[in-house]
C-alpha atoms as a PDB file:
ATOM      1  CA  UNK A   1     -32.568 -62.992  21.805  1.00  0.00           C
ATOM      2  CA  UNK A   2     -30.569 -63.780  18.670  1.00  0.00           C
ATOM      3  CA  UNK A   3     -33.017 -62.724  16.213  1.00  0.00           C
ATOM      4  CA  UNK A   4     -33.427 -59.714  18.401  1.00  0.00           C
ATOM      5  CA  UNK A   5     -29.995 -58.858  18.191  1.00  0.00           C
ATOM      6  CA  UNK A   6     -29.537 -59.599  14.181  1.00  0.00           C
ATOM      7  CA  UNK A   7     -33.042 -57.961  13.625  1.00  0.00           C
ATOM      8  CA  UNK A   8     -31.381 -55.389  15.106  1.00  0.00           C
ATOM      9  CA  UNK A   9     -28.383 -55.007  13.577  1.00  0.00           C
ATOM     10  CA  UNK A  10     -29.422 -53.521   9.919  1.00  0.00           C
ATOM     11  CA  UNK A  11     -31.113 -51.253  12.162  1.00  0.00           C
ATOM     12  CA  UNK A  12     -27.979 -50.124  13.669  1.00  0.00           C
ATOM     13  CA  UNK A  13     -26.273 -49.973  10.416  1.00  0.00           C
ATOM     14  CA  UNK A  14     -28.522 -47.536   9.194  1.00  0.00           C
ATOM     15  CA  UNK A  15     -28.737 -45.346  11.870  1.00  0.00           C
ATOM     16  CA  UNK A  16     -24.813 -44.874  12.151  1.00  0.00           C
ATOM     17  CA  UNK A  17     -24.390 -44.629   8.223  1.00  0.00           C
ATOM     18  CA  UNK A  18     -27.931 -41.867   8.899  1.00  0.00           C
ATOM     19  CA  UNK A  19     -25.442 -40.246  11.371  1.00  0.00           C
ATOM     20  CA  UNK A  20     -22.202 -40.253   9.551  1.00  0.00           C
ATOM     21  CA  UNK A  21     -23.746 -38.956   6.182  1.00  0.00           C
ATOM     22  CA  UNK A  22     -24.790 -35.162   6.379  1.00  0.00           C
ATOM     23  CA  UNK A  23     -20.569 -35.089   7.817  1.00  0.00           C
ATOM     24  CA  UNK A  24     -19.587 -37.089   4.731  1.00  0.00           C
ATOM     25  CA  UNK A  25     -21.027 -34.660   2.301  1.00  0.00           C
ATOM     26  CA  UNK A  26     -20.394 -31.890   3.669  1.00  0.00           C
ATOM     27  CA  UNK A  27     -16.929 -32.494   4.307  1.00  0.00           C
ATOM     28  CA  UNK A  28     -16.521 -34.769   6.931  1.00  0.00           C
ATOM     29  CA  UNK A  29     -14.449 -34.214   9.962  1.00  0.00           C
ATOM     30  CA  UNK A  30     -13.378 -30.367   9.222  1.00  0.00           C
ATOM     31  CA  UNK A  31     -17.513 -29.700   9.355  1.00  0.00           C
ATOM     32  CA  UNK A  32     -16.083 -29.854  13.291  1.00  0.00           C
ATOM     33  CA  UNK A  33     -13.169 -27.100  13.025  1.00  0.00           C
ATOM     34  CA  UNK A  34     -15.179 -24.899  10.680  1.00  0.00           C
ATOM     35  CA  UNK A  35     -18.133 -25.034  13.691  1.00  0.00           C
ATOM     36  CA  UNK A  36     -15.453 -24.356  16.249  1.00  0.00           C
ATOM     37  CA  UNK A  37     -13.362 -21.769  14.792  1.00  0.00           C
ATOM     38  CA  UNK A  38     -14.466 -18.385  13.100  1.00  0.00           C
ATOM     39  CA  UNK A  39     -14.373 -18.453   9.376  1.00  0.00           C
ATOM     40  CA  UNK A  40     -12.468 -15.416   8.860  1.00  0.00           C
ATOM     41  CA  UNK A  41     -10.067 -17.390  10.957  1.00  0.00           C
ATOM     42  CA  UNK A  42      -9.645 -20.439   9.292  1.00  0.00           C
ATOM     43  CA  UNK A  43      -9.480 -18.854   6.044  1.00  0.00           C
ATOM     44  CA  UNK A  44      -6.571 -16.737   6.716  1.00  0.00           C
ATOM     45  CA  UNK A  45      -4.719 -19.977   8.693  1.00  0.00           C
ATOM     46  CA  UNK A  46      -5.746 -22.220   5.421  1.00  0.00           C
ATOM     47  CA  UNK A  47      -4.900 -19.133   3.119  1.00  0.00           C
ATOM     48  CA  UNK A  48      -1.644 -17.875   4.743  1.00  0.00           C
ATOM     49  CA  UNK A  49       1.542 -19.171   6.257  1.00  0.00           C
ATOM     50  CA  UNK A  50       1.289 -17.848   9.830  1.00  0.00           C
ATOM     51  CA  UNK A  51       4.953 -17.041  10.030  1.00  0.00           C
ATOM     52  CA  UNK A  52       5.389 -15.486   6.879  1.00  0.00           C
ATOM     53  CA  UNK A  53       2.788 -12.845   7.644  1.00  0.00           C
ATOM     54  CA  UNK A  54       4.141 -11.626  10.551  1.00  0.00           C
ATOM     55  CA  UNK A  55       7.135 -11.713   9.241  1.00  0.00           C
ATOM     56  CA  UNK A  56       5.860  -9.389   6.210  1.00  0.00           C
ATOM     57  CA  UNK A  57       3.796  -7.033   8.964  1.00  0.00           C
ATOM     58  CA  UNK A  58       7.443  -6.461  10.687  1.00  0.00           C
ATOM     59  CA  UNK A  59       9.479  -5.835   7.667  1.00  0.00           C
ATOM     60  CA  UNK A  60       6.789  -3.304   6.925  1.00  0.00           C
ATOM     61  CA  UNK A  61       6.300  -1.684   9.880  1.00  0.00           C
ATOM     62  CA  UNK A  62       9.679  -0.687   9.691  1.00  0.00           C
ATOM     63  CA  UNK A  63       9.655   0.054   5.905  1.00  0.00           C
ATOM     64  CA  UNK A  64       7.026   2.833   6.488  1.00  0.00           C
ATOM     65  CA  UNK A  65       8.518   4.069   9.628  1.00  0.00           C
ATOM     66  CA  UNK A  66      11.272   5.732   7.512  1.00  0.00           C
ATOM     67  CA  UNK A  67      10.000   8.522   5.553  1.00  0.00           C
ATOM     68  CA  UNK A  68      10.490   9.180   1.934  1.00  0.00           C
ATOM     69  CA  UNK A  69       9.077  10.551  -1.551  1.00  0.00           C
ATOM     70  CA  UNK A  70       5.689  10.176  -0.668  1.00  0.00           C
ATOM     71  CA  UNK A  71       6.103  11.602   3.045  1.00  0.00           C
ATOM     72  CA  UNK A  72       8.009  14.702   2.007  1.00  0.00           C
ATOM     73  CA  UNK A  73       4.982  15.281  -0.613  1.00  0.00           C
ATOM     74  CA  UNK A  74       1.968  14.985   1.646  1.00  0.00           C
ATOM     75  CA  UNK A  75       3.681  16.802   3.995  1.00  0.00           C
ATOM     76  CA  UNK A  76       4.218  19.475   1.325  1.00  0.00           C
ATOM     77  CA  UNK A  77       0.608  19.277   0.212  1.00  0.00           C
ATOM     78  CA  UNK A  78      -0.843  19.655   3.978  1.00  0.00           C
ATOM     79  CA  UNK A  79       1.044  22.781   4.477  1.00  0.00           C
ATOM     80  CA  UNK A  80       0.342  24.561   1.715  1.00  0.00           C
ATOM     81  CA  UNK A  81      -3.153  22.812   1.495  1.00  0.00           C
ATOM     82  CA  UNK A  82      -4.516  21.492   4.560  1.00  0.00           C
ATOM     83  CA  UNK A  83      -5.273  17.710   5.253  1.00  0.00           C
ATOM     84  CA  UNK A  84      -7.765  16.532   2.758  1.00  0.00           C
ATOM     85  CA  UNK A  85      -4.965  17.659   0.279  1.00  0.00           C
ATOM     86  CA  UNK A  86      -2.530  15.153   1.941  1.00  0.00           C
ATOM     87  CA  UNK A  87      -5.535  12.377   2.334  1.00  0.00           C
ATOM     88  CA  UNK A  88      -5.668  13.286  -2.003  1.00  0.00           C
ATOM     89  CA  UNK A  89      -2.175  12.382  -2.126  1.00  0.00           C
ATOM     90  CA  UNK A  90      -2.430   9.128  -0.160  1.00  0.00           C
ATOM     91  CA  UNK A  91      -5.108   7.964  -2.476  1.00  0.00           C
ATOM     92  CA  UNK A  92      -2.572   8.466  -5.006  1.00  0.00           C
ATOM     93  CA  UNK A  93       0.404   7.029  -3.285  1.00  0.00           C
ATOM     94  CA  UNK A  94      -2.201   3.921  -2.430  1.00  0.00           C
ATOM     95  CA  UNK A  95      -2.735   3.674  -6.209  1.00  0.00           C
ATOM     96  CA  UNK A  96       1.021   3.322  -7.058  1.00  0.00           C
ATOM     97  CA  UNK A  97       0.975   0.768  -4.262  1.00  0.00           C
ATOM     98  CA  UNK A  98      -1.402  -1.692  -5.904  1.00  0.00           C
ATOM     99  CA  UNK A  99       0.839  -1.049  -8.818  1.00  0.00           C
ATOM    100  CA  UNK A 100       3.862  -2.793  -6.959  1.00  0.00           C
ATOM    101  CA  UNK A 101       1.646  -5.247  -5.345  1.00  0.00           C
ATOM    102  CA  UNK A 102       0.459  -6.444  -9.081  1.00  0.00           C
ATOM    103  CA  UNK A 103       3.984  -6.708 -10.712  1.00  0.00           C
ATOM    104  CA  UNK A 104       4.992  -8.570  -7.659  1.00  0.00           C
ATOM    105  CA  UNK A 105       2.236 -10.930  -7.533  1.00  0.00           C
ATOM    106  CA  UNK A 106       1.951 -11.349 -10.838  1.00  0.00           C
ATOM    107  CA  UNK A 107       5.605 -12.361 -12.106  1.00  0.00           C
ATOM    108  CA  UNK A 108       5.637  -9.255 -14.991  1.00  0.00           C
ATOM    109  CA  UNK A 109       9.156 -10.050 -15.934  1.00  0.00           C
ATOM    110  CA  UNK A 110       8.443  -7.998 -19.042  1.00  0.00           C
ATOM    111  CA  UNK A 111       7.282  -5.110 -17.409  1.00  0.00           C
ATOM    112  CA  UNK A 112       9.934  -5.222 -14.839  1.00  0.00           C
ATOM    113  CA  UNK A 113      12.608  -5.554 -17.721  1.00  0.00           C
ATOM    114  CA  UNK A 114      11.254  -2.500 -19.139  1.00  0.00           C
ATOM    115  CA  UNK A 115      11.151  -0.148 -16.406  1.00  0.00           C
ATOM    116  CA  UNK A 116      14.480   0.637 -16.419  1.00  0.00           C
ATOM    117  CA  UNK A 117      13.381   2.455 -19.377  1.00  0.00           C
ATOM    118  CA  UNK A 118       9.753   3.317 -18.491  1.00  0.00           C
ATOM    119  CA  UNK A 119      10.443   4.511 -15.184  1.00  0.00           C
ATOM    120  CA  UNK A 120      13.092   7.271 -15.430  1.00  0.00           C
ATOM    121  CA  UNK A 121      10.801   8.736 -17.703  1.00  0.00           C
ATOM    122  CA  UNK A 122       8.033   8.584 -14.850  1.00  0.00           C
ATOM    123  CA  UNK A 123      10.017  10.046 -12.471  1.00  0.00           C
ATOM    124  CA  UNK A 124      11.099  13.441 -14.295  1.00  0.00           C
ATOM    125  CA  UNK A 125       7.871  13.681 -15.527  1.00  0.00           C
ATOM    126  CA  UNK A 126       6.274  13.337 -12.116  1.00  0.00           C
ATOM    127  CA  UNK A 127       9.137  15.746 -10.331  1.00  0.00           C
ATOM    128  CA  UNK A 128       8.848  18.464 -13.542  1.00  0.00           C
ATOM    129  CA  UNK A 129       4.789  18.350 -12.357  1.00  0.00           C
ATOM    130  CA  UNK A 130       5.662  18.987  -8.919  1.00  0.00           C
ATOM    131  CA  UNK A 131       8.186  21.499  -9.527  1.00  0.00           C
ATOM    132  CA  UNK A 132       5.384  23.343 -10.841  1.00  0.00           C
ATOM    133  CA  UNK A 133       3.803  22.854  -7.625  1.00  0.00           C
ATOM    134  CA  UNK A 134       6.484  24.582  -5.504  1.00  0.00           C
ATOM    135  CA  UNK A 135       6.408  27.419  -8.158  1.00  0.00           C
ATOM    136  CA  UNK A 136       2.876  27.893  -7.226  1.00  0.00           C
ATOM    137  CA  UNK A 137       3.827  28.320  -3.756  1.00  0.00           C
ATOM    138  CA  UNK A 138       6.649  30.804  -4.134  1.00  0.00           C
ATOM    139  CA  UNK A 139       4.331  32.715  -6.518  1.00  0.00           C
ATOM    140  CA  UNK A 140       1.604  33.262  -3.919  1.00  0.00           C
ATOM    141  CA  UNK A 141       4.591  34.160  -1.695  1.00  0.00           C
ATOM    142  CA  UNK A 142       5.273  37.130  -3.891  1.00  0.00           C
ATOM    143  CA  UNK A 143       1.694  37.687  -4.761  1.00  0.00           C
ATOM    144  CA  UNK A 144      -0.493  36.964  -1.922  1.00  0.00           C
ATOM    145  CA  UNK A 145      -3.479  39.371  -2.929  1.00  0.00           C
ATOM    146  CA  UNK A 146      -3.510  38.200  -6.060  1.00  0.00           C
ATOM    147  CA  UNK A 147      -5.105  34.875  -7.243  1.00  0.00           C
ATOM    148  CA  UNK A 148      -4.793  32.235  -5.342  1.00  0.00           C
ATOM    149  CA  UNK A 149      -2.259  29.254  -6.196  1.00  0.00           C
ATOM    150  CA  UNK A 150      -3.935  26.608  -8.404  1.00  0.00           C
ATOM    151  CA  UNK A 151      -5.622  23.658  -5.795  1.00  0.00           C
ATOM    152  CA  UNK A 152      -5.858  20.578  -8.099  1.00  0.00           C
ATOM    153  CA  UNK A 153      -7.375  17.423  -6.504  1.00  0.00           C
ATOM    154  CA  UNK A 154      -6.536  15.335  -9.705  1.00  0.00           C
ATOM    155  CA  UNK A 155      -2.929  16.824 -10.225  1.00  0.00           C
ATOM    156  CA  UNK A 156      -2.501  16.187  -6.632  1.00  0.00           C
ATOM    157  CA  UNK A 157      -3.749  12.838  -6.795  1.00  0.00           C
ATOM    158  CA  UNK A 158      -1.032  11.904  -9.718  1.00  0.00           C
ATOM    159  CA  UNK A 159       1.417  13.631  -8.422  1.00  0.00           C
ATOM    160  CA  UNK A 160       0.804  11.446  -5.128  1.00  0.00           C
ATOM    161  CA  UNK A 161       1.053   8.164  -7.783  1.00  0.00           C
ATOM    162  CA  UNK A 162       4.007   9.274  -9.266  1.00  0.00           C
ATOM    163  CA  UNK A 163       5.885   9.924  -5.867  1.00  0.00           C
ATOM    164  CA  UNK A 164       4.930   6.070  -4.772  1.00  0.00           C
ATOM    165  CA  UNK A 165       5.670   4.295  -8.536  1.00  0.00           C
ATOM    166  CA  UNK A 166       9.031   6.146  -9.141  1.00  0.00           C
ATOM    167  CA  UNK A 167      10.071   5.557  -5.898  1.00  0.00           C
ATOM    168  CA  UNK A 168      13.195   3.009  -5.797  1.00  0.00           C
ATOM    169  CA  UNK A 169      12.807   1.721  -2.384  1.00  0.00           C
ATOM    170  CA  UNK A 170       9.616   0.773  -2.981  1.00  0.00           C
ATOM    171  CA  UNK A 171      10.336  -0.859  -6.056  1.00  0.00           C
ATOM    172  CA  UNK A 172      13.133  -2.734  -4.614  1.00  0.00           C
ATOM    173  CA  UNK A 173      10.502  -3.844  -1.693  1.00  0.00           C
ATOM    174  CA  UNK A 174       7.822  -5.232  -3.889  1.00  0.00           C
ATOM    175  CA  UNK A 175      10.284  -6.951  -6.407  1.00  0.00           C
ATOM    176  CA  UNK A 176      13.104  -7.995  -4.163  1.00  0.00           C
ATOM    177  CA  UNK A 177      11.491  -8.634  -0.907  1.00  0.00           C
ATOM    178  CA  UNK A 178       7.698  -8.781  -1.354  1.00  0.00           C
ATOM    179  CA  UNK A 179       7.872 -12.373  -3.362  1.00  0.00           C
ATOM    180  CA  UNK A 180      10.294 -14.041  -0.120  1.00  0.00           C
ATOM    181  CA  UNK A 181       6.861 -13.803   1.708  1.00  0.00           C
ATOM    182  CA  UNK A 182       4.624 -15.268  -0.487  1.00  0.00           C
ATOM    183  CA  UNK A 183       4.101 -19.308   0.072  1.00  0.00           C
ATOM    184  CA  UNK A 184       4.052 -21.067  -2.971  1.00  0.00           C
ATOM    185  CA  UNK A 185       1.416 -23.987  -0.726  1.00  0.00           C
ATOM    186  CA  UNK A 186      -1.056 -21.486  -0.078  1.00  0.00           C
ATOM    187  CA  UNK A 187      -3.403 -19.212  -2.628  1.00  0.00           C
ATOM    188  CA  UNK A 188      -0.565 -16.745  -4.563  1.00  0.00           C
ATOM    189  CA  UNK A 189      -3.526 -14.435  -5.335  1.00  0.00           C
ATOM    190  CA  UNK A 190      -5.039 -14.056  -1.837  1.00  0.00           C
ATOM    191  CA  UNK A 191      -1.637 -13.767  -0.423  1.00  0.00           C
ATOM    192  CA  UNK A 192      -1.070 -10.557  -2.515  1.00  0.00           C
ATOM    193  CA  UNK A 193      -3.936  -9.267  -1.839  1.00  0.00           C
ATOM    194  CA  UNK A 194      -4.210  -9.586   1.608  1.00  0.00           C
ATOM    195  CA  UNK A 195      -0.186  -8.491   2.284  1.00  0.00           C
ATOM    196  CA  UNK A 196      -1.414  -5.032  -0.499  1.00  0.00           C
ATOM    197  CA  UNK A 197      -4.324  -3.893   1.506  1.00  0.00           C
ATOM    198  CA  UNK A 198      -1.771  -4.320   5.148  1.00  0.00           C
ATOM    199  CA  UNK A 199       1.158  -2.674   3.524  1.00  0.00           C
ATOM    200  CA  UNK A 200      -1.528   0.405   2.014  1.00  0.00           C
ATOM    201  CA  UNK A 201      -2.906   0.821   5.262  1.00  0.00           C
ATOM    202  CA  UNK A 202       0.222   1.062   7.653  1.00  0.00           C
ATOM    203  CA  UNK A 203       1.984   3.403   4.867  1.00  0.00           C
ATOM    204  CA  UNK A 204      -1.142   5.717   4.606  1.00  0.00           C
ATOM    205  CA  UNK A 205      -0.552   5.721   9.059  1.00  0.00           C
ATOM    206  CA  UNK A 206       2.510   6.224   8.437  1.00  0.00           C
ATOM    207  CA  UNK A 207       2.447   9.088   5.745  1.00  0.00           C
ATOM    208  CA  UNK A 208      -0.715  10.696   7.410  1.00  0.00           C
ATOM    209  CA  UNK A 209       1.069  10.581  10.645  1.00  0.00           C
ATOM    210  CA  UNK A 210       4.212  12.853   9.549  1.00  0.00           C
ATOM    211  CA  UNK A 211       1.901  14.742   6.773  1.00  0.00           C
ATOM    212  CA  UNK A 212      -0.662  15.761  10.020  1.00  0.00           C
ATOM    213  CA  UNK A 213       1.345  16.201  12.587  1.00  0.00           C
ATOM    214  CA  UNK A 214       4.190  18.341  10.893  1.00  0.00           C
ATOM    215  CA  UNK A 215       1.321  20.792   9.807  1.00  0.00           C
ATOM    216  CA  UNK A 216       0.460  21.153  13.439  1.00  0.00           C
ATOM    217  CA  UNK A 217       3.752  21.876  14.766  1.00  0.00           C
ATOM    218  CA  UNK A 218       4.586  24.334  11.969  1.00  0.00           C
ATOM    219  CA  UNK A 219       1.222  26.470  12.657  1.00  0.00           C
ATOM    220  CA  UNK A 220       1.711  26.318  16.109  1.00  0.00           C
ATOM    221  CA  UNK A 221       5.020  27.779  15.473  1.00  0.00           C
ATOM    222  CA  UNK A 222       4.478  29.935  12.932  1.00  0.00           C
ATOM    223  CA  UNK A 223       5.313  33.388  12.519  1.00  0.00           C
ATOM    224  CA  UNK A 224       6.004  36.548  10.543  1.00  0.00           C
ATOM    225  CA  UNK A 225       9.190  34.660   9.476  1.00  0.00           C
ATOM    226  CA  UNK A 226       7.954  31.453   9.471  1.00  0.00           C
ATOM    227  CA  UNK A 227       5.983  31.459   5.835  1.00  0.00           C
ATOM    228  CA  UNK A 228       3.871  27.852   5.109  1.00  0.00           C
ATOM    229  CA  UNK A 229       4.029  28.615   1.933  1.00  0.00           C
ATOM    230  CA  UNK A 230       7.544  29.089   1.606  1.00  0.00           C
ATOM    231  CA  UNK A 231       8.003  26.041   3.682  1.00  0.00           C
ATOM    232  CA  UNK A 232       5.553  24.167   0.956  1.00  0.00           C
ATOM    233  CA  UNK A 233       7.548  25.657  -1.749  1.00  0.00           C
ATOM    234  CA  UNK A 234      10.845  24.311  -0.374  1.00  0.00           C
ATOM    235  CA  UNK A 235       9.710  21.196   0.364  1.00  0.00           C
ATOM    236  CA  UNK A 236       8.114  20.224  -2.909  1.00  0.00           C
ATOM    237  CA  UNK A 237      11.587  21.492  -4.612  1.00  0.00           C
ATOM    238  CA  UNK A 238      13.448  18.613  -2.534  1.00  0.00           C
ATOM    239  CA  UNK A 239      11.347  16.515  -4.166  1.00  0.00           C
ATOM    240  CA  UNK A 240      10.791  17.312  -7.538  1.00  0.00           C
ATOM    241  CA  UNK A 241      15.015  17.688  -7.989  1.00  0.00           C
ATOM    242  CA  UNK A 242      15.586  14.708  -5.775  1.00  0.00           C
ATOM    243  CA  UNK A 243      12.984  12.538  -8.449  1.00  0.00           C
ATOM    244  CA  UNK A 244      14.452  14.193 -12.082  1.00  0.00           C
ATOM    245  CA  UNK A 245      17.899  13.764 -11.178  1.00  0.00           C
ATOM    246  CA  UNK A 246      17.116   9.658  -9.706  1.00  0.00           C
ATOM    247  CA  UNK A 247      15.469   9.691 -13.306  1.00  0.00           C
ATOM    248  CA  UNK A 248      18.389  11.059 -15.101  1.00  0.00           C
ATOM    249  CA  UNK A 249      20.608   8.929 -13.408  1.00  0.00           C
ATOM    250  CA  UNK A 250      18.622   5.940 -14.166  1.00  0.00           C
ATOM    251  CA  UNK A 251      18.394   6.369 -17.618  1.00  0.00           C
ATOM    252  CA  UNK A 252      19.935   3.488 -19.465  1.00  0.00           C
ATOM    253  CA  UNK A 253      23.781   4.680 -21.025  1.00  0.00           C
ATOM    254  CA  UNK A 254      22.547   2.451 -24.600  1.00  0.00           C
END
């Protein structure tokens, strides 16, 4: 029975170190949790800091609940256009986002240093273009057998990016508050992107959601007094002034 037992032994040895090994290299004992939970799972838990990221998903929820810039120009742009023109200036507005989300996430000090010079220029630039939008408007207004106002997707679609860029409360979101949600223990780079592609998504909701359902209430009450393309006009005004004279404003004095 004794040289059973230590014939047996190496025998034993080898099948528990057989048993052990495919864990070993594969990475032992969290072989188990990746089997049990779902990978996109663990990578956001091993990516993310749970409580930061619904902490971020609040602060935004409310951040794009209040409209601004980019609201009052898709609106604009579905009157006087119809909906794909305010899904154009989304696109835009989603462009200018990933522009925030960069700087943020990538610590431009530089850049941010020189956009109090860059980005009053931006914004009278961007509200002289859309100025020329609401004369467009008013022009058909006066004219409406004549040609019909000028439909650009692309001027649309930078006058959307211009809107989101210049606009200071986004800026002071992505600079201010955007880097108090990032955890310095988990992947910087996945954190921004993942927190970019929530905050694009629940602002395009949000400005589709005003842009949409503003153009249905205003045909639904429209009448011979009640002019969309005065109401387009009017609107992109408010925002072209309200963006040149932030611009001026922010121009440095020296």
């Amino acid at each position: 029975m004794k040289g059973g037992s230590i014939g047996s032994r190496p025998f034993s040895l080898a099948f528990n170190h057989a048993r052990r090994a495919p864990l070993k290299d594969i990475g032992g004992p969290d072989t188990v949790l990746a089997e049990r939970t779902p990978p996109f799972t663990l990578r956001m838990t091993s990516h993310m800091d749970p409580v930061l990221f619904l902490a971020f998903l609040t602060t935004t929820l409310m951040f794009v609940a209040v409209p601004g810039p980019s609201v009052a120009f898709a609106t604009a742009q579905a009157l006087r256009s119809g909906p794909r023109a305010a899904y154009i200036a989304v696109a835009g507005d989603a462009l200018g986002t990933m522009v925030h989300v960069a700087v943020a996430v990538g610590g431009l000090t530089v850049l941010i240093a020189l956009s109090e010079r860059i980005l009053p220029i931006l914004q009278i630039a961007g509200g002289c273009f859309i100025l020329f939008m609401a004369w467009q408007s008013f022009r058909h207004v006066v004219h409406p057998t004549g040609a019909a106002p000028l439909k650009s997707d692309a001027g649309t679609f930078w006058a959307g990016f211009f809107a989101c860029v210049t606009n200071p409360k986004a800026i002071v979101f992505f600079v201010a508050l955007f880097p108090a949600f990032i955890s310095p223990q988990h992947n910087v780079l996945w954190q921004g992107v993942v927190y970019g592609v929530v905050f694009i998504m629940l602002d395009a909701i949000s400005i589709l959601a005003y842009a949409l359902l503003t153009r249905a209430a205003v045909r639904r009450a429209a009448s011979r007094w009640l002019n969309v393309d005065v109401l387009s006009g009017l609107g992109l005004t408010g925002v072209g002034v309200a963006m040149i004279v932030k611009g001026y404003r922010a121009i440095p004095s020296n």
